[in-house]
PDB file of N, CA and C in Angstrom:
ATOM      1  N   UNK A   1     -34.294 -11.443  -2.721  1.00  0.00           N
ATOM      2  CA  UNK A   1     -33.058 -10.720  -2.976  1.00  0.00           C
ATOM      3  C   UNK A   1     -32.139 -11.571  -3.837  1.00  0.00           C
ATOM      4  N   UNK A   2     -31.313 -11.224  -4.977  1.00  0.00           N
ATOM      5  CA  UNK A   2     -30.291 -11.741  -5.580  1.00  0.00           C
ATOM      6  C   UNK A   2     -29.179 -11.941  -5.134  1.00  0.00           C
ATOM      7  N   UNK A   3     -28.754 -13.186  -5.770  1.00  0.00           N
ATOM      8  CA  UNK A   3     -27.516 -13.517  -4.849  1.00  0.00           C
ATOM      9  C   UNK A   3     -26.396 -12.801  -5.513  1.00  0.00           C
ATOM     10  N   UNK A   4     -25.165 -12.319  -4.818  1.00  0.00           N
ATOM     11  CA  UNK A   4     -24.118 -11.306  -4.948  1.00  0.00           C
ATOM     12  C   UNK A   4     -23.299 -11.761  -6.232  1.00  0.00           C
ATOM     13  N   UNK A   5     -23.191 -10.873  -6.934  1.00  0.00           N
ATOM     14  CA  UNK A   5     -22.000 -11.509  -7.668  1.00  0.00           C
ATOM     15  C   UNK A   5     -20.829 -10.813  -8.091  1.00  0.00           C
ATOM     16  N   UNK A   6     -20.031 -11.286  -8.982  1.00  0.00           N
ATOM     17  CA  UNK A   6     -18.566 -11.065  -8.765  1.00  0.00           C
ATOM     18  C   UNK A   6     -18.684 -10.022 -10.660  1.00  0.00           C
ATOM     19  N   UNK A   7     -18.187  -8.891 -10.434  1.00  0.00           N
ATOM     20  CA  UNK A   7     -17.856  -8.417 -11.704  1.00  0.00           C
ATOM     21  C   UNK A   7     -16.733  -8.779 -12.585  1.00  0.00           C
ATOM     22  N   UNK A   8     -17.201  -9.045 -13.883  1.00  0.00           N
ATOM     23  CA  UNK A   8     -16.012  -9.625 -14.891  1.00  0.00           C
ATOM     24  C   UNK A   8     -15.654  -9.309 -15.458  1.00  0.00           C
ATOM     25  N   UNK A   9     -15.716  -7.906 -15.806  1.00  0.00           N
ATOM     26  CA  UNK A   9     -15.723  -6.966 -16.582  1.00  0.00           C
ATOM     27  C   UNK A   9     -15.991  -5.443 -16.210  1.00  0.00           C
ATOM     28  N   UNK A  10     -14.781  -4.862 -16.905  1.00  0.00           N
ATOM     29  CA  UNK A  10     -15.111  -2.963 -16.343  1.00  0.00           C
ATOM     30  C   UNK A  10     -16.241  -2.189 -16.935  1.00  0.00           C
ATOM     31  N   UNK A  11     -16.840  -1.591 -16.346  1.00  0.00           N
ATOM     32  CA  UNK A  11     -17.639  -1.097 -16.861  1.00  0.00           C
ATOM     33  C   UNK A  11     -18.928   0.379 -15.769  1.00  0.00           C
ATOM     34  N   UNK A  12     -19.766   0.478 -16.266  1.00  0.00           N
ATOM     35  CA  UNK A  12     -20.620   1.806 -15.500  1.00  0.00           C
ATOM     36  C   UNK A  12     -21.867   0.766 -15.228  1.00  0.00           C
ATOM     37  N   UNK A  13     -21.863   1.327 -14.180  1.00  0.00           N
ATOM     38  CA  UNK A  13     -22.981   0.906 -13.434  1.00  0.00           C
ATOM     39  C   UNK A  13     -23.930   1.723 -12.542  1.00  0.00           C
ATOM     40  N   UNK A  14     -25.444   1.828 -12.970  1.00  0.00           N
ATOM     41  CA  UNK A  14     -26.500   2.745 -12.496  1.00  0.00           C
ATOM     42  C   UNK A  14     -26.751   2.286 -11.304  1.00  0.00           C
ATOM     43  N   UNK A  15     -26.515   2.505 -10.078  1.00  0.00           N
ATOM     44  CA  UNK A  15     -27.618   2.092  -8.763  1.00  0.00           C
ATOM     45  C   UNK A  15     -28.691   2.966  -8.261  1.00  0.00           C
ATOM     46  N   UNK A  16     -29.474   2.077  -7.692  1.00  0.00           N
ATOM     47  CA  UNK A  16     -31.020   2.810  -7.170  1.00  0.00           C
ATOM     48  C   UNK A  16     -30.761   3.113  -6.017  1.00  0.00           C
ATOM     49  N   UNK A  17     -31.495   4.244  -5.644  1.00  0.00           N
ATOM     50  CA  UNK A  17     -31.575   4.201  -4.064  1.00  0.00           C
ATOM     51  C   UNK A  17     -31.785   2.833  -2.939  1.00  0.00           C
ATOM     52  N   UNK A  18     -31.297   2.727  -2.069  1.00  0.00           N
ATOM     53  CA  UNK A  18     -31.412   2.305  -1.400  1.00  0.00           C
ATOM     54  C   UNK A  18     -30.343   0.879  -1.755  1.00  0.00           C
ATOM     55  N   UNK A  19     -29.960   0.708  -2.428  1.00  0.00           N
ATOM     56  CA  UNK A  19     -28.903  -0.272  -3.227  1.00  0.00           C
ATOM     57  C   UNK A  19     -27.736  -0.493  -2.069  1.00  0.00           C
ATOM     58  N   UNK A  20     -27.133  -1.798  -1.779  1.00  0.00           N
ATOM     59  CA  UNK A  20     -25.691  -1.603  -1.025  1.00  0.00           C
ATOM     60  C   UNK A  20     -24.834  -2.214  -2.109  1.00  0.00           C
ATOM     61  N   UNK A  21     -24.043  -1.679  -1.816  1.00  0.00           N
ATOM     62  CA  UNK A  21     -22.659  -2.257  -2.498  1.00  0.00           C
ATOM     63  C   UNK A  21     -21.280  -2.617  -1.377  1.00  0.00           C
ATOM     64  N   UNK A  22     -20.908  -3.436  -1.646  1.00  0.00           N
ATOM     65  CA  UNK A  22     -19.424  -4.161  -0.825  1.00  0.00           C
ATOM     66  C   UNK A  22     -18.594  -4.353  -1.309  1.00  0.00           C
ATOM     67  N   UNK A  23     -17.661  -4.063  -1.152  1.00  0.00           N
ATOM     68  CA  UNK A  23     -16.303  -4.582  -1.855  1.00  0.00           C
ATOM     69  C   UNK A  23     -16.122  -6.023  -1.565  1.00  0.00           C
ATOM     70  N   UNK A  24     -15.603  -6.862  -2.584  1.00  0.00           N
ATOM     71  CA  UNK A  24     -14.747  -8.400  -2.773  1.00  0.00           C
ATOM     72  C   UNK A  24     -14.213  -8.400  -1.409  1.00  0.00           C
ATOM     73  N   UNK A  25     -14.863 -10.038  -0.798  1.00  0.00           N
ATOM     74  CA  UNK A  25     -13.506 -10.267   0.393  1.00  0.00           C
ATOM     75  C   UNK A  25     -11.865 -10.095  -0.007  1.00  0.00           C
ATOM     76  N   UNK A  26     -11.386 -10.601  -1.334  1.00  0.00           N
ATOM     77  CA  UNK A  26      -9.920 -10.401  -1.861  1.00  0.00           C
ATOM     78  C   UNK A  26      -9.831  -9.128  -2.102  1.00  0.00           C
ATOM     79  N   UNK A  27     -10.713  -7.976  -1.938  1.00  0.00           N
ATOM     80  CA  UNK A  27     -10.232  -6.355  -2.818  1.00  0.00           C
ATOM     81  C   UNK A  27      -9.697  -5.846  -2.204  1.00  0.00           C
ATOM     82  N   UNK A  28      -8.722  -4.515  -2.582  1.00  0.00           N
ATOM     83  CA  UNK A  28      -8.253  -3.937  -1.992  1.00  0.00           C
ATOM     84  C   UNK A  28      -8.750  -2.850  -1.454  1.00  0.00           C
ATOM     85  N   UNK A  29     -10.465  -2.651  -1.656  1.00  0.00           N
ATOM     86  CA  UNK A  29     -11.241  -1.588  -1.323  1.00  0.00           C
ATOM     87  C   UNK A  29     -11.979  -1.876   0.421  1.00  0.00           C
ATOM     88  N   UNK A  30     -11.907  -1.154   1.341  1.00  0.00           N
ATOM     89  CA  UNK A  30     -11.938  -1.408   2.215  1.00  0.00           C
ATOM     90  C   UNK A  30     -13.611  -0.373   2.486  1.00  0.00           C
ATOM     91  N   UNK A  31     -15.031  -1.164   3.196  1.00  0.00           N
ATOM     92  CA  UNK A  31     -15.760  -0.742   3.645  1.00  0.00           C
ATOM     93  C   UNK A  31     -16.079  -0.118   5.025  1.00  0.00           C
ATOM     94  N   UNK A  32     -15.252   1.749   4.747  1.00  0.00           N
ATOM     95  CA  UNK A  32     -15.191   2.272   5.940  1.00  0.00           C
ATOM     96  C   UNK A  32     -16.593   2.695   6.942  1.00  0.00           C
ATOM     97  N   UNK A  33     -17.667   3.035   6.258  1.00  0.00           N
ATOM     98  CA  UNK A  33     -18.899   3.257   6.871  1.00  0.00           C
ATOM     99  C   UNK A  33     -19.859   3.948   6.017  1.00  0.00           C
ATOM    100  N   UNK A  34     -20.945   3.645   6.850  1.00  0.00           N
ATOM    101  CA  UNK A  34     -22.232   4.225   6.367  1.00  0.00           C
ATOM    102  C   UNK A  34     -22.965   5.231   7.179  1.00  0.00           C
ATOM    103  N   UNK A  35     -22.688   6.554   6.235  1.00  0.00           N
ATOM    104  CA  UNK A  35     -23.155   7.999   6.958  1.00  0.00           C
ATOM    105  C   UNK A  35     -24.374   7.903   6.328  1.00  0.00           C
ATOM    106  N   UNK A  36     -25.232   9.102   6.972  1.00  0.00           N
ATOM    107  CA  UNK A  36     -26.470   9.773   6.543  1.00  0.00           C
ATOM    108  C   UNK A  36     -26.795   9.834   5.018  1.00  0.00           C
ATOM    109  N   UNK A  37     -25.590  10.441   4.661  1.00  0.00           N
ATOM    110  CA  UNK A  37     -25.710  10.740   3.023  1.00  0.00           C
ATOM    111  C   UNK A  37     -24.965   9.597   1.967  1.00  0.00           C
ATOM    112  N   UNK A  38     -24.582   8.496   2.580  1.00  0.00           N
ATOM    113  CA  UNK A  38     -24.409   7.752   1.604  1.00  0.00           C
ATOM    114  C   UNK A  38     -23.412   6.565   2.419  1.00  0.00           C
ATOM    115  N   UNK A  39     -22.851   6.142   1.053  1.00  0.00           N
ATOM    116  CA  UNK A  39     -21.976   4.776   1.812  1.00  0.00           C
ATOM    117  C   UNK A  39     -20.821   5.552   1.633  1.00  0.00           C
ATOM    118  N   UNK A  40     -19.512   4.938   2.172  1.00  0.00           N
ATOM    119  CA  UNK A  40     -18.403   5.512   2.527  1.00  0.00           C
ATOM    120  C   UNK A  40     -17.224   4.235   1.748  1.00  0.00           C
ATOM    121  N   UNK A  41     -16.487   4.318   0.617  1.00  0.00           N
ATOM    122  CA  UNK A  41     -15.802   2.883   0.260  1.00  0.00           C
ATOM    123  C   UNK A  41     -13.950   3.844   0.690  1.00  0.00           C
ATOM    124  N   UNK A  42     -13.126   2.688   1.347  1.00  0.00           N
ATOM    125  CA  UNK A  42     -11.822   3.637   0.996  1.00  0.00           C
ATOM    126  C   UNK A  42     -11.338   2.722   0.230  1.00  0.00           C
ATOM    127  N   UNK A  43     -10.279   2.998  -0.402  1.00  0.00           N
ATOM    128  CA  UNK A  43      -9.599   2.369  -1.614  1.00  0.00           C
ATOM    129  C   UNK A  43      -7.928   2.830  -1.261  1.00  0.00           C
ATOM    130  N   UNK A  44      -7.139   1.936  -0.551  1.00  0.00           N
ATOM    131  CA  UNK A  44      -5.949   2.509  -0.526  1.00  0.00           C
ATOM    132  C   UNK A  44      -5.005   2.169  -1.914  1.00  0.00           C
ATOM    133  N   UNK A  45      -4.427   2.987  -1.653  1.00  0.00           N
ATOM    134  CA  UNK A  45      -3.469   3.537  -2.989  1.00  0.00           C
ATOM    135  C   UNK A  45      -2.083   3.375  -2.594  1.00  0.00           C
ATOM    136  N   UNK A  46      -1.140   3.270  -3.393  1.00  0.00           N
ATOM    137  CA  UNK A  46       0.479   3.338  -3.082  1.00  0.00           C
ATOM    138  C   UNK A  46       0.414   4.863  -4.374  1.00  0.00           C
ATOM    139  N   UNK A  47       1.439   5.881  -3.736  1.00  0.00           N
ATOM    140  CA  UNK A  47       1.632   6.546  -4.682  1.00  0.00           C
ATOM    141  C   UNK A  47       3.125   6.991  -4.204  1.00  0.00           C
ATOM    142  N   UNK A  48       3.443   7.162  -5.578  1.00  0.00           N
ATOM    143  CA  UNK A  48       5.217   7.520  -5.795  1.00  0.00           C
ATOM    144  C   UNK A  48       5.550   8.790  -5.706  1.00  0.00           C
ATOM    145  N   UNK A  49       5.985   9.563  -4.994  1.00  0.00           N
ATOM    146  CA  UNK A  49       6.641  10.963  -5.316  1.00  0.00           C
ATOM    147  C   UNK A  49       7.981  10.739  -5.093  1.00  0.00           C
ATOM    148  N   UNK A  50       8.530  11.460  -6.823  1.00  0.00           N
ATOM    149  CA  UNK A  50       9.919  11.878  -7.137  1.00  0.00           C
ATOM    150  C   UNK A  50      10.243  13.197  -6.966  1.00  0.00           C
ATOM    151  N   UNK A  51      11.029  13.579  -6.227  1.00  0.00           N
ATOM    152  CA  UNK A  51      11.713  15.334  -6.024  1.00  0.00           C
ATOM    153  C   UNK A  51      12.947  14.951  -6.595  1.00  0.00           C
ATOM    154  N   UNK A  52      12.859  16.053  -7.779  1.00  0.00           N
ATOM    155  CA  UNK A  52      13.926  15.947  -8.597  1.00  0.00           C
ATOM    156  C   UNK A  52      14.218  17.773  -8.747  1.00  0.00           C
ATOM    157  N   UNK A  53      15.732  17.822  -8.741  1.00  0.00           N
ATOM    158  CA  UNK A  53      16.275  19.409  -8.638  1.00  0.00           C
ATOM    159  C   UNK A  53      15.598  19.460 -10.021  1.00  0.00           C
ATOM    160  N   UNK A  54      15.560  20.909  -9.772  1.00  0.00           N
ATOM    161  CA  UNK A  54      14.926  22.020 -11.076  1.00  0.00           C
ATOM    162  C   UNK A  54      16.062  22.335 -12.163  1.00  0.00           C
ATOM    163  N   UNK A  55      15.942  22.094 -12.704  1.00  0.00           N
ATOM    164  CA  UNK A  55      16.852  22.211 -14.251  1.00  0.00           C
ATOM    165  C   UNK A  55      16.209  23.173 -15.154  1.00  0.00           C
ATOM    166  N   UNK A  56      17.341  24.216 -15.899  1.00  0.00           N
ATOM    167  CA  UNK A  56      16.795  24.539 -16.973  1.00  0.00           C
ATOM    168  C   UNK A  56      16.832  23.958 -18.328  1.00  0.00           C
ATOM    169  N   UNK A  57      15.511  24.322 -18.220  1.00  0.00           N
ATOM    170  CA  UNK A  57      15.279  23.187 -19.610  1.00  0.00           C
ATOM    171  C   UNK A  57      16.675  22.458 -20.908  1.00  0.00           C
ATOM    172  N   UNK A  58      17.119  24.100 -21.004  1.00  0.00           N
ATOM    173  CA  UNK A  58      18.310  23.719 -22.008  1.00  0.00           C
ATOM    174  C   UNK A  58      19.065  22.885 -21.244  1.00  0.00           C
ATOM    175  N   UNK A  59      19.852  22.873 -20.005  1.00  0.00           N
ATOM    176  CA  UNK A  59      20.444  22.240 -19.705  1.00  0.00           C
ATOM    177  C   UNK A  59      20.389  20.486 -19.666  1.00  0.00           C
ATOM    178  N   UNK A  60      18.928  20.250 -19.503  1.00  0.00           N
ATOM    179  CA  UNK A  60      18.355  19.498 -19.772  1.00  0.00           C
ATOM    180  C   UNK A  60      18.074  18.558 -20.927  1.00  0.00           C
ATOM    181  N   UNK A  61      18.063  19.012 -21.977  1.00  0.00           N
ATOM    182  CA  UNK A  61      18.536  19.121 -23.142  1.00  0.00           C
ATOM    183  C   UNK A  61      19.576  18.327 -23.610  1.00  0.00           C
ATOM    184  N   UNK A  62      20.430  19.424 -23.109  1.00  0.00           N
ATOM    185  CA  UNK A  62      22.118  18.791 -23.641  1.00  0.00           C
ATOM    186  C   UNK A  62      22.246  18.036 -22.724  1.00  0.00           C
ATOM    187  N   UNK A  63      22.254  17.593 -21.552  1.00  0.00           N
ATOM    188  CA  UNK A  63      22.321  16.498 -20.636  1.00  0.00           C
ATOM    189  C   UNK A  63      21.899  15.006 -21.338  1.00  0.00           C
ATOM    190  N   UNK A  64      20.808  15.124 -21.398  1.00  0.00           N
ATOM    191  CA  UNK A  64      19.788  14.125 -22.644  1.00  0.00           C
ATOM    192  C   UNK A  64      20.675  13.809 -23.724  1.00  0.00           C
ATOM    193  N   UNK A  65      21.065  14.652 -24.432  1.00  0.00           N
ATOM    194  CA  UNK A  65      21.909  14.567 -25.890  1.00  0.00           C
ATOM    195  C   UNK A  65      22.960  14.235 -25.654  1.00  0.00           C
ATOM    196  N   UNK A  66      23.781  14.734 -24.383  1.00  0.00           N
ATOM    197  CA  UNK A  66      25.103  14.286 -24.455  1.00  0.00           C
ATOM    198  C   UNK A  66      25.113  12.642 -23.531  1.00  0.00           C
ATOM    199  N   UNK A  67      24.253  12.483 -23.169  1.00  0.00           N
ATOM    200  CA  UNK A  67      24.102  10.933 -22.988  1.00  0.00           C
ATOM    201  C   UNK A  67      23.641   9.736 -23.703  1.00  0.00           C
ATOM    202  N   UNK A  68      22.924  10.323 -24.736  1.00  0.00           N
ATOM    203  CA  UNK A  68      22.599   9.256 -25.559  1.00  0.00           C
ATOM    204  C   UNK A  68      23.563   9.443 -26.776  1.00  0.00           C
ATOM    205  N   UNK A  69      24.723  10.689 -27.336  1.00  0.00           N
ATOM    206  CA  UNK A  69      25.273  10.427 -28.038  1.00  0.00           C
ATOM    207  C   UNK A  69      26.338   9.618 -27.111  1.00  0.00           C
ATOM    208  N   UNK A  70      27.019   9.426 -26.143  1.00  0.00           N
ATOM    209  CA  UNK A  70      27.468   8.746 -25.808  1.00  0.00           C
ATOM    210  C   UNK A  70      26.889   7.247 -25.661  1.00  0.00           C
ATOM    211  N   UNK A  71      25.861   7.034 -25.607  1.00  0.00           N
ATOM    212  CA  UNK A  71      25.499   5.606 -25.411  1.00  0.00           C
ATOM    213  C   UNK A  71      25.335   5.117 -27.158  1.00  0.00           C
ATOM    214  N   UNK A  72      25.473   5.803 -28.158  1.00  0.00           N
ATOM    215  CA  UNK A  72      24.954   5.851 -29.299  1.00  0.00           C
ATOM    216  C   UNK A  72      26.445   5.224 -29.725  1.00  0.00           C
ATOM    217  N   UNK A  73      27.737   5.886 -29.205  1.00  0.00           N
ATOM    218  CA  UNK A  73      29.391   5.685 -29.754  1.00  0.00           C
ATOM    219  C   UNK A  73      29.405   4.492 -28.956  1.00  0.00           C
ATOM    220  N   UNK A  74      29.175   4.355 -27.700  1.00  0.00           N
ATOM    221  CA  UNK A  74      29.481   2.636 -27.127  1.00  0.00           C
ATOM    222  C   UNK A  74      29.075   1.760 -27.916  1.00  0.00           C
ATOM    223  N   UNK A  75      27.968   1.743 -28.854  1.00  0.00           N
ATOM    224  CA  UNK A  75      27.867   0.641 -29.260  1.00  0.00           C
ATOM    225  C   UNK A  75      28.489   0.366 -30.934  1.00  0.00           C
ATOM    226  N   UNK A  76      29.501   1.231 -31.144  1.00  0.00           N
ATOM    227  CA  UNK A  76      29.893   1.319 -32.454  1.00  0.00           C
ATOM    228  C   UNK A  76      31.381   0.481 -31.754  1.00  0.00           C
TER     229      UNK A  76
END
């Protein structure tokens, strides 16, 4: 058997049946289990949600415009 090694580069990779794969002791991919039909990797994520009120577009618009012509006269 080959000894494990560390990827250095991104890229695609073909595996054969019967192949294991592990995540890095340092990764952030965590080895949740091994079902019937395959291996199981989780990978936690941080994700951001912004709720922002609904605007109509125009308003939106001139909001935009009337703030950057103002930031446009501050610097005169």
């Amino acid at each position: 058997m080959d000894e494990p090694s560390v990827v250095e580069r991104t890229g695609l990779v073909l595996l054969s049946q019967g192949e294991l794969v592990v995540p890095a002791p340092d990764s952030e991919a965590v080895l949740a289990r091994i079902r019937d039909d395959g291996l199981v990797l989780e990978f936690p994520v941080e994700v951001e949600i912004r709720i922002v009120p609904a605007c109509d577009p125009e308003d939106h618009v001139y909001a935009t415009l009337s703030q950057l012509t103002a930031a446009l006269e501050a610097l005169t």
